[in-house]
Protein backbone atom coordinates (compact mmCIF):
# COMPACT_ATOMS: atom_id res chain seq x y z
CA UNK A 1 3.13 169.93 9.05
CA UNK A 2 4.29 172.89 11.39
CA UNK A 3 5.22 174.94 7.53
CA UNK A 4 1.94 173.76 5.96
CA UNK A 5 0.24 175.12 8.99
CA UNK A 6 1.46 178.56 9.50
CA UNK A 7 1.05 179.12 5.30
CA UNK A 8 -2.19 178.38 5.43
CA UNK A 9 -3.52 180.00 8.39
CA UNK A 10 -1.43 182.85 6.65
CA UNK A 11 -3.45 182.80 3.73
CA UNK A 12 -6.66 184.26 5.31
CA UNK A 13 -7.07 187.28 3.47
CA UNK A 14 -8.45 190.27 5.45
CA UNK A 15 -9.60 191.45 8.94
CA UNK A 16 -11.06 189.01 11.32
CA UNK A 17 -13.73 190.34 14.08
CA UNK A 18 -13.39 188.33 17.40
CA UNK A 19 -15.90 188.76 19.46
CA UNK A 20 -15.04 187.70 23.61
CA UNK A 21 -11.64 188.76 22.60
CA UNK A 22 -10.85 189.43 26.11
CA UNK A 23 -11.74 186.35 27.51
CA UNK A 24 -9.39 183.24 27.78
CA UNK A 25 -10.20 181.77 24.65
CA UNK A 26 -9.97 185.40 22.93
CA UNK A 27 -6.78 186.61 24.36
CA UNK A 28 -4.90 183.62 22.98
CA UNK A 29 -6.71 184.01 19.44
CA UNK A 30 -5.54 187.51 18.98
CA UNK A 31 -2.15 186.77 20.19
CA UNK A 32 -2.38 184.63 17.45
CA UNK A 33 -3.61 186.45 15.29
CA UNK A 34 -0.79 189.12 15.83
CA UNK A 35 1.80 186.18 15.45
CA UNK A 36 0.54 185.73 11.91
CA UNK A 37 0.06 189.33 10.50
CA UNK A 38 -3.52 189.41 10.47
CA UNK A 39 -5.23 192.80 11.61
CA UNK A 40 -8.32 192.09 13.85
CA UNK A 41 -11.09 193.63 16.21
CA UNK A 42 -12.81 192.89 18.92
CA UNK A 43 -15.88 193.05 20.86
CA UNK A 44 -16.12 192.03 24.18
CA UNK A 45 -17.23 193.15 27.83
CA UNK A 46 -14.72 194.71 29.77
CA UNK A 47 -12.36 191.91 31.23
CA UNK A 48 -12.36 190.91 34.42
CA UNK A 49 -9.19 191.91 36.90
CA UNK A 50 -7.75 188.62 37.38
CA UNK A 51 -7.90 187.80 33.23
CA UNK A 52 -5.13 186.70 31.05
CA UNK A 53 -5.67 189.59 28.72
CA UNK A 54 -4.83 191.98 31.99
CA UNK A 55 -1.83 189.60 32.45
CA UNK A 56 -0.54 190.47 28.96
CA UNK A 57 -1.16 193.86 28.89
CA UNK A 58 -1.36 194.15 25.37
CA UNK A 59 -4.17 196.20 23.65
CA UNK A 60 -5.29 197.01 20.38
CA UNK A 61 -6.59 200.34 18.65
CA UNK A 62 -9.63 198.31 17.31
CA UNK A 63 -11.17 197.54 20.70
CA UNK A 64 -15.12 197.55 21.54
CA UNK A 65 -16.69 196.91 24.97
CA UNK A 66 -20.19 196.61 25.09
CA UNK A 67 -22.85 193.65 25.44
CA UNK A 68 -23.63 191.67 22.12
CA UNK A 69 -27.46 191.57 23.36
CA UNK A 70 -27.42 195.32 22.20
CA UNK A 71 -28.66 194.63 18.80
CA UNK A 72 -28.19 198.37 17.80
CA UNK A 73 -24.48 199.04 18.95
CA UNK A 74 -23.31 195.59 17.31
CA UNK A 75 -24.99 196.89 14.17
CA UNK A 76 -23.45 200.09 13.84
CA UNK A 77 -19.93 198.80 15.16
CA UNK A 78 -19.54 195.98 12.62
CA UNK A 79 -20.32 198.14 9.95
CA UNK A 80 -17.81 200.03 10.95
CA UNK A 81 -15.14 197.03 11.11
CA UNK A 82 -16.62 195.41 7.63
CA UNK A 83 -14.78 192.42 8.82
CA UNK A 84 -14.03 189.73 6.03
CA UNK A 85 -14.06 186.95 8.65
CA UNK A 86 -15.65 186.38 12.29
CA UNK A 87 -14.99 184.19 14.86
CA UNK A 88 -17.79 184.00 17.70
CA UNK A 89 -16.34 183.26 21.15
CA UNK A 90 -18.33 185.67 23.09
CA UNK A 91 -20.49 183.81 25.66
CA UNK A 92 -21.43 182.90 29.78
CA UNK A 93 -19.02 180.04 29.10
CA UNK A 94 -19.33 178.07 32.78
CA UNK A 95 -22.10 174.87 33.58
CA UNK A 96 -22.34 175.78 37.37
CA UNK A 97 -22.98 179.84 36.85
CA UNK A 98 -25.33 178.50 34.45
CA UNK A 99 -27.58 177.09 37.59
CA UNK A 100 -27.24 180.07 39.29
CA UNK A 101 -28.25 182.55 36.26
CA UNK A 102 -30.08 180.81 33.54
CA UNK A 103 -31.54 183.50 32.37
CA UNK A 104 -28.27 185.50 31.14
CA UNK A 105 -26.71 182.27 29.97
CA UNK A 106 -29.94 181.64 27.93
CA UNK A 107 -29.54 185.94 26.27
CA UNK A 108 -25.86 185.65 26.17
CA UNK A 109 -25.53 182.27 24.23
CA UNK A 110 -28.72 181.86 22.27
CA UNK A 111 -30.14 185.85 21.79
CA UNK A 112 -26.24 187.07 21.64
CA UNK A 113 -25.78 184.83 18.78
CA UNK A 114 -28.59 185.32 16.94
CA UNK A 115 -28.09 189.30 17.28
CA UNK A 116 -24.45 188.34 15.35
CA UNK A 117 -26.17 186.24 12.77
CA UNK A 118 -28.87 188.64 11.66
CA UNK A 119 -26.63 191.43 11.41
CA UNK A 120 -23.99 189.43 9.51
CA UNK A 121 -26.44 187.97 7.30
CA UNK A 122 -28.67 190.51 6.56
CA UNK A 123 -25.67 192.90 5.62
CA UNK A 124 -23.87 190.31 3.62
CA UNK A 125 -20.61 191.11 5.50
CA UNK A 126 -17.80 188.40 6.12
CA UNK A 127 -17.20 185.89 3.79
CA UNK A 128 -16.91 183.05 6.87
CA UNK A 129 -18.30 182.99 9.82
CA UNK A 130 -17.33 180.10 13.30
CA UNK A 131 -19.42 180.03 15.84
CA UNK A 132 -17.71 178.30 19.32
CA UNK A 133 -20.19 175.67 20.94
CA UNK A 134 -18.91 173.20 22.99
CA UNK A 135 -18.46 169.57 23.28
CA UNK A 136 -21.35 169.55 25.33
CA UNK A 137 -23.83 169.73 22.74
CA UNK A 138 -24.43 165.86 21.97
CA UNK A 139 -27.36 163.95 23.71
CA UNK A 140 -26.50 161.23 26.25
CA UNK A 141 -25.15 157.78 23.92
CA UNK A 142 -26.22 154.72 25.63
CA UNK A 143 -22.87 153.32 25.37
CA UNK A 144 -19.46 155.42 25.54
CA UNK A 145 -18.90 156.20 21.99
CA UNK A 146 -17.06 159.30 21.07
CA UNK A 147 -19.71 162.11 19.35
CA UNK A 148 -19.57 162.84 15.58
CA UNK A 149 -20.76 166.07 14.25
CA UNK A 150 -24.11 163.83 13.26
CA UNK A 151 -24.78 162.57 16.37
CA UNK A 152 -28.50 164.11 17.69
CA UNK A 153 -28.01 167.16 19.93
CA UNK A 154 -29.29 167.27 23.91
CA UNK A 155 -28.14 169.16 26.81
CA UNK A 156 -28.17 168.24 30.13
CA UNK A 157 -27.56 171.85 32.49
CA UNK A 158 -28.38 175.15 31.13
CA UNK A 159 -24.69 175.75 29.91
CA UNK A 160 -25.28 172.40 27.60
CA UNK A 161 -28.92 173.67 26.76
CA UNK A 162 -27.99 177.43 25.52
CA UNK A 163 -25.69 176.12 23.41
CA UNK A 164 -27.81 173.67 21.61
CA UNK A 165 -30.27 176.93 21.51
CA UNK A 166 -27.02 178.32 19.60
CA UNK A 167 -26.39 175.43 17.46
CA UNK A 168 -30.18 176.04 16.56
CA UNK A 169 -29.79 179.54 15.62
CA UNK A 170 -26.85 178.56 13.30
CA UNK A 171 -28.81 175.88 11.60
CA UNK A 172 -31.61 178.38 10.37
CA UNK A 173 -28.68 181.13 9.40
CA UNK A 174 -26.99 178.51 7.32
CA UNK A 175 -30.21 177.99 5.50
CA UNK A 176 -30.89 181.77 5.30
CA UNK A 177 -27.06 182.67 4.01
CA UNK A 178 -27.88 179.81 1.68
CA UNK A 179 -30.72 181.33 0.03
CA UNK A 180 -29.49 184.63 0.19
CA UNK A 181 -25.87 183.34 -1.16
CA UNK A 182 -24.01 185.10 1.87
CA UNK A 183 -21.19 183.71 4.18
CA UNK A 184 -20.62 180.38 5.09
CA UNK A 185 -21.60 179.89 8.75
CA UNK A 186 -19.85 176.93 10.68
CA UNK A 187 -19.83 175.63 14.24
CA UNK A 188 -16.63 174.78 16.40
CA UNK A 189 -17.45 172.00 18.77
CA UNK A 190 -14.28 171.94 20.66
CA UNK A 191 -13.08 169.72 24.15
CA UNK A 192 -12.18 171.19 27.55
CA UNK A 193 -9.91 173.83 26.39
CA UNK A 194 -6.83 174.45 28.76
CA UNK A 195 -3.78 176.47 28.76
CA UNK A 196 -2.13 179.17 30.84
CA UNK A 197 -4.10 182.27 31.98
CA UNK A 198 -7.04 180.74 32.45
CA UNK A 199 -8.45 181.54 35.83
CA UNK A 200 -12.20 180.87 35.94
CA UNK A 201 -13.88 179.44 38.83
CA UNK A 202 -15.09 176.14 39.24
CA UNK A 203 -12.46 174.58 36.62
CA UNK A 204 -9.91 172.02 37.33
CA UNK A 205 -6.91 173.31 36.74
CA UNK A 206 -7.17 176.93 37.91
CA UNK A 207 -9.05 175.33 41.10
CA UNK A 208 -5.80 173.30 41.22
CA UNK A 209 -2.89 176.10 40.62
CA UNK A 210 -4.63 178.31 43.07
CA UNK A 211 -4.34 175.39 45.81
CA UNK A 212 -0.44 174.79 44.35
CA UNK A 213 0.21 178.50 44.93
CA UNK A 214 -1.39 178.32 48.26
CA UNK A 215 -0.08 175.32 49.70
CA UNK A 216 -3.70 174.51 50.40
CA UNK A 217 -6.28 171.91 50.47
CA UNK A 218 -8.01 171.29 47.17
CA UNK A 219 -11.33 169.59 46.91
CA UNK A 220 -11.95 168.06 43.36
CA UNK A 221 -15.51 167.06 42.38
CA UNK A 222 -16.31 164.14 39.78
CA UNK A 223 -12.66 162.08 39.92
CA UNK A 224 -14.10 159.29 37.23
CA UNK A 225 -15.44 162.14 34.97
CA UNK A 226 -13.74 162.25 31.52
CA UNK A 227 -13.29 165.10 29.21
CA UNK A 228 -11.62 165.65 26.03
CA UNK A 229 -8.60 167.78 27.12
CA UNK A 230 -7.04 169.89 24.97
CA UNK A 231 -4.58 172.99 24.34
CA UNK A 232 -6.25 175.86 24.01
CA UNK A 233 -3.91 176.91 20.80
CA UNK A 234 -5.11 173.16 19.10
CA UNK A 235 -8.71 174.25 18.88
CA UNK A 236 -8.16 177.63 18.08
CA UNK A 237 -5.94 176.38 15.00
CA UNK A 238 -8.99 175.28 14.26
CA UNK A 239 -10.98 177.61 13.95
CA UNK A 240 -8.80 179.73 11.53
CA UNK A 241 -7.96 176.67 9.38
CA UNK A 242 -12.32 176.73 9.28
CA UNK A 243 -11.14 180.64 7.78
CA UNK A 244 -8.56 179.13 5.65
CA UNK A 245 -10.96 176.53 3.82
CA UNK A 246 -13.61 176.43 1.62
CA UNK A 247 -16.42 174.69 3.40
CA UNK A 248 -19.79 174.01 2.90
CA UNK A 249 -21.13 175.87 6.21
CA UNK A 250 -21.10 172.81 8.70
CA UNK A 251 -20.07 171.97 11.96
CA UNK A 252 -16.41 170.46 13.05
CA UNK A 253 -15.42 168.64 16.31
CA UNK A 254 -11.75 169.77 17.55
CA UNK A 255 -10.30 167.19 20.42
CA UNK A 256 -7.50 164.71 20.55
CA UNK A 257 -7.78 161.41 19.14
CA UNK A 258 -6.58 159.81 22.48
CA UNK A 259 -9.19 158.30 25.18
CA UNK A 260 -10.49 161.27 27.33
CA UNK A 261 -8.64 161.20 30.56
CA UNK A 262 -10.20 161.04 34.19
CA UNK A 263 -10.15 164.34 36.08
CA UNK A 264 -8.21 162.34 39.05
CA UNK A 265 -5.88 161.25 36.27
CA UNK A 266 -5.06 165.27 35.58
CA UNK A 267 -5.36 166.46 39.09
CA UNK A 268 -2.14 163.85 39.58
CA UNK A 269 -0.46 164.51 36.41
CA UNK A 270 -0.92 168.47 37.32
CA UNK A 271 0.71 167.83 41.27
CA UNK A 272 3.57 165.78 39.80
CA UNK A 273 4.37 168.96 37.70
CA UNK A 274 4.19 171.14 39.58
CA UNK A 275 5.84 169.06 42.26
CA UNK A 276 3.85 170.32 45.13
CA UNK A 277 2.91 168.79 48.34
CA UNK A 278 -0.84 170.10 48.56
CA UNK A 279 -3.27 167.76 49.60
CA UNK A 280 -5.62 166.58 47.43
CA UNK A 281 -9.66 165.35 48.42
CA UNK A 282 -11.32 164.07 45.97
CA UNK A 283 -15.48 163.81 46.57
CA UNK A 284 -16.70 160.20 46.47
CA UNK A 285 -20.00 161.00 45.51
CA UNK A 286 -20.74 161.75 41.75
CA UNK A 287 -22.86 164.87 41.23
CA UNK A 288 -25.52 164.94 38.97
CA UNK A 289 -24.68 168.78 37.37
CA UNK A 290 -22.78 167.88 34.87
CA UNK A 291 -22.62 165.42 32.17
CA UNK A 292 -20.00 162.28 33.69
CA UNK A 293 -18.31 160.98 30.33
CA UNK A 294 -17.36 163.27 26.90
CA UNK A 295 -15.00 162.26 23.65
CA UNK A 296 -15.47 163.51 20.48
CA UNK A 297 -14.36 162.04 17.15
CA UNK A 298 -12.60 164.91 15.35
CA UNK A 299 -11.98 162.62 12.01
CA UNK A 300 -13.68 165.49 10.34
CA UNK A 301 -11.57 168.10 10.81
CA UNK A 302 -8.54 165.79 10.37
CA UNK A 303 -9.52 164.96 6.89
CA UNK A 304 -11.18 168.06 5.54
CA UNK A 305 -9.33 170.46 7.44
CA UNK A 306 -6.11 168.96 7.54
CA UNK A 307 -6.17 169.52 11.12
CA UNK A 308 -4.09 167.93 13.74
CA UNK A 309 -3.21 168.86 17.26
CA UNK A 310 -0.02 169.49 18.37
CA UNK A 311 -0.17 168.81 21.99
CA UNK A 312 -1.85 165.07 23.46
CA UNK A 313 -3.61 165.58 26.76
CA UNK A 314 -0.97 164.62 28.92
CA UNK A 315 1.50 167.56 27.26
CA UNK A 316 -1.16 169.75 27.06
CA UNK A 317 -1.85 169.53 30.99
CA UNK A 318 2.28 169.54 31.29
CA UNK A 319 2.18 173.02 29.65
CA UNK A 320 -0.35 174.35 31.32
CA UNK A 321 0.64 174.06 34.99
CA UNK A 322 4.34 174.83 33.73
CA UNK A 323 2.74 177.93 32.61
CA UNK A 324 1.44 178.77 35.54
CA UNK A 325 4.25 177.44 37.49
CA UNK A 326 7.06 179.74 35.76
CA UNK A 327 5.01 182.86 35.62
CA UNK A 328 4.07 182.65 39.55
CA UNK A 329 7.79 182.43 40.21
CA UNK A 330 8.11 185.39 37.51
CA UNK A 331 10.74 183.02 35.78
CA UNK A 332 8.83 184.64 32.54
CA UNK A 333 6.50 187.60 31.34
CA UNK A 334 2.99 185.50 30.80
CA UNK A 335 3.20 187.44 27.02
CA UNK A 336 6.34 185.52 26.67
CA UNK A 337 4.98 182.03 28.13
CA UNK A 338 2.40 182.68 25.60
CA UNK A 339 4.65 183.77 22.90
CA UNK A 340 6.58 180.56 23.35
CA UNK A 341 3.27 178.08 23.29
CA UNK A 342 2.55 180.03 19.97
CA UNK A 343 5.95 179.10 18.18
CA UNK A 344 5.85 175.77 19.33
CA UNK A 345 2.49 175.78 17.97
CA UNK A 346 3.44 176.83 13.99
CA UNK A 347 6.89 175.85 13.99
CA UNK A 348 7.12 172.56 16.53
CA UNK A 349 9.87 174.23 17.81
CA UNK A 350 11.50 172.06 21.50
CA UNK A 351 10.79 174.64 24.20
């Protein structure tokens, strides 16, 4: 599988544009990217201080820093890339900063990606084009079923909400490419992405390595939620396997086929890791901010993509606070933690 994988993600033919390319899920798609020969670009905003692509220290001559809502500078600059592919990562990716500015989370997600659309469409650029959305786009089942890519779509905070607004926006552009025979436009609905470098606030695991660092108290919300964990490196395979196959323009769930683990269940699995004596609260009371239960079905992907992941949940939380356990005690570079996820990744290499 490991072979078959790394041929066919290097089969994609020409220069991929990532946009958010210095934000978690960007960093570790362009290390990727550089892993397999393919030249890329990005656009992003500026990263913040504390980001893994500051960690890694690694830049790239094809490197543009503005805000996507500009419709005029992402014009001109991705006629000046002519990408043959795009992946769309660029967004206000947290549910609680999405209570506190609505607004920007609404431009960002919904007017940022309809700025990329139009100008990819209407210039006939790439020849494929995946959008990120999120797991989070699927209205509330009566029963705990895991989602299918048919399932109706309903959010629940603004986060959820925006990105059904995106998932919108790449409905009509499918239809417009379609007329106009341009690129194929797909969306990525991928689980709770986690791996090392990720230090956002308000998630559970860098909430939980900045209390293992500390020695501190940690307070976790929503014990008996479930989400579909999962390596940041399995979805992102992905995505480029999306690049790597002729589709139809549709949309793809990425997420393990096991049940969705409880966020208590990970908060343990993360302390017995990292084998640190920090107490942890957990808050009785379940808030109503975010949606409780999430699984998706990725049977999609697994039979028209041929895509599998390569770590379960468990392993993938393993390798995360390992991550983040080695590099605090500057046992490794974080380039080379990464480096080392990424071979495991294409070759199943034993780390």
């Amino acid at each position: 599988m490991q072979n078959t994988l790394i041929s066919r993600l290097q089969s994609i033919n020409g220069h991929v544009l990532v946009t958010g390319h210095t934000g978690f899920k960007g960093t570790w798609l362009t290390m990727l990217l550089d892993k397999l020969g393919i030249e890329w670009s990005g656009i992003s905003l500026h990263p913040e201080p504390d980001s893994l692509y500051n960690l890694i220290n690694k830049r790239n001559k094809n490197e543009y820093f503005f805000d996507i809502r500009d419709y005029d500078c992402l014009e001109r600059t991705i006629r000046s890339i002519n990408p043959e592919y795009v992946v769309h990562l660029a967004a206000q990716p947290l549910v609680l900063n999405s209570y506190l500015e609505p607004r920007l989370t609404f431009e960002t997600n919904v007017l940022g990606t309809v700025n990329l659309l139009d100008v990819l469409v209407s210039n006939s650029i790439p020849k494929q084009i995946v959008i990120a959305t999120t797991d989070k786009v699927y209205r509330k089942k009566k029963f705990n079923k895991s989602y299918i890519e048919t399932d109706a779509l309903g959010g629940k905070d603004p986060y959820s909400w925006s990105k059904v607004g995106a998932e919108a926006a790449i409905g009509a552009w499918q239809q417009i490419s379609k007329i106009q025979g341009g690129p194929k436009i797909v969306s990525a609905r991928a689980g709770n992405v986690i791996g090392g470098g990720d230090s956002s606030e308000n998630r559970l695991l860098p909430d939980l390595v900045k209390g293992f660092k500390n020695n501190s108290t940690i307070t976790i919300r929503n014990p008996n939620s479930t989400r579909p964990w999962q390596h940041v490196l399995d979805s992102l395979s992905g995505y480029l396997l999306i690049l790597a196959t002729e589709t139809k323009g549709e949309a793809f769930n990425f997420s393990n086929n096991s049940k969705s683990l409880t966020v208590k269940k990970v908060s343990e699995i993360a302390q017995m890791t990292w084998k640190n004596e920090s107490k942890i609260t957990f808050e009785d009371k379940q808030d109503t901010l975010e949606t409780k239960n999430l699984s998706l079905n990725s049977t999609l992907a697994r039979k028209k993509l041929n895509w599998n992941s390569r770590w379960d949940q468990k392993n993938a939380v393993i390798d995360t606070i390992l991550w983040w356990k080695h590099v605090s005690n500057k046992l490794i570079k974080p380039i080379e933690a990464c480096e080392r996820d990424i071979e495991f990744l294409i070759n199943g290499e034993i780390k």
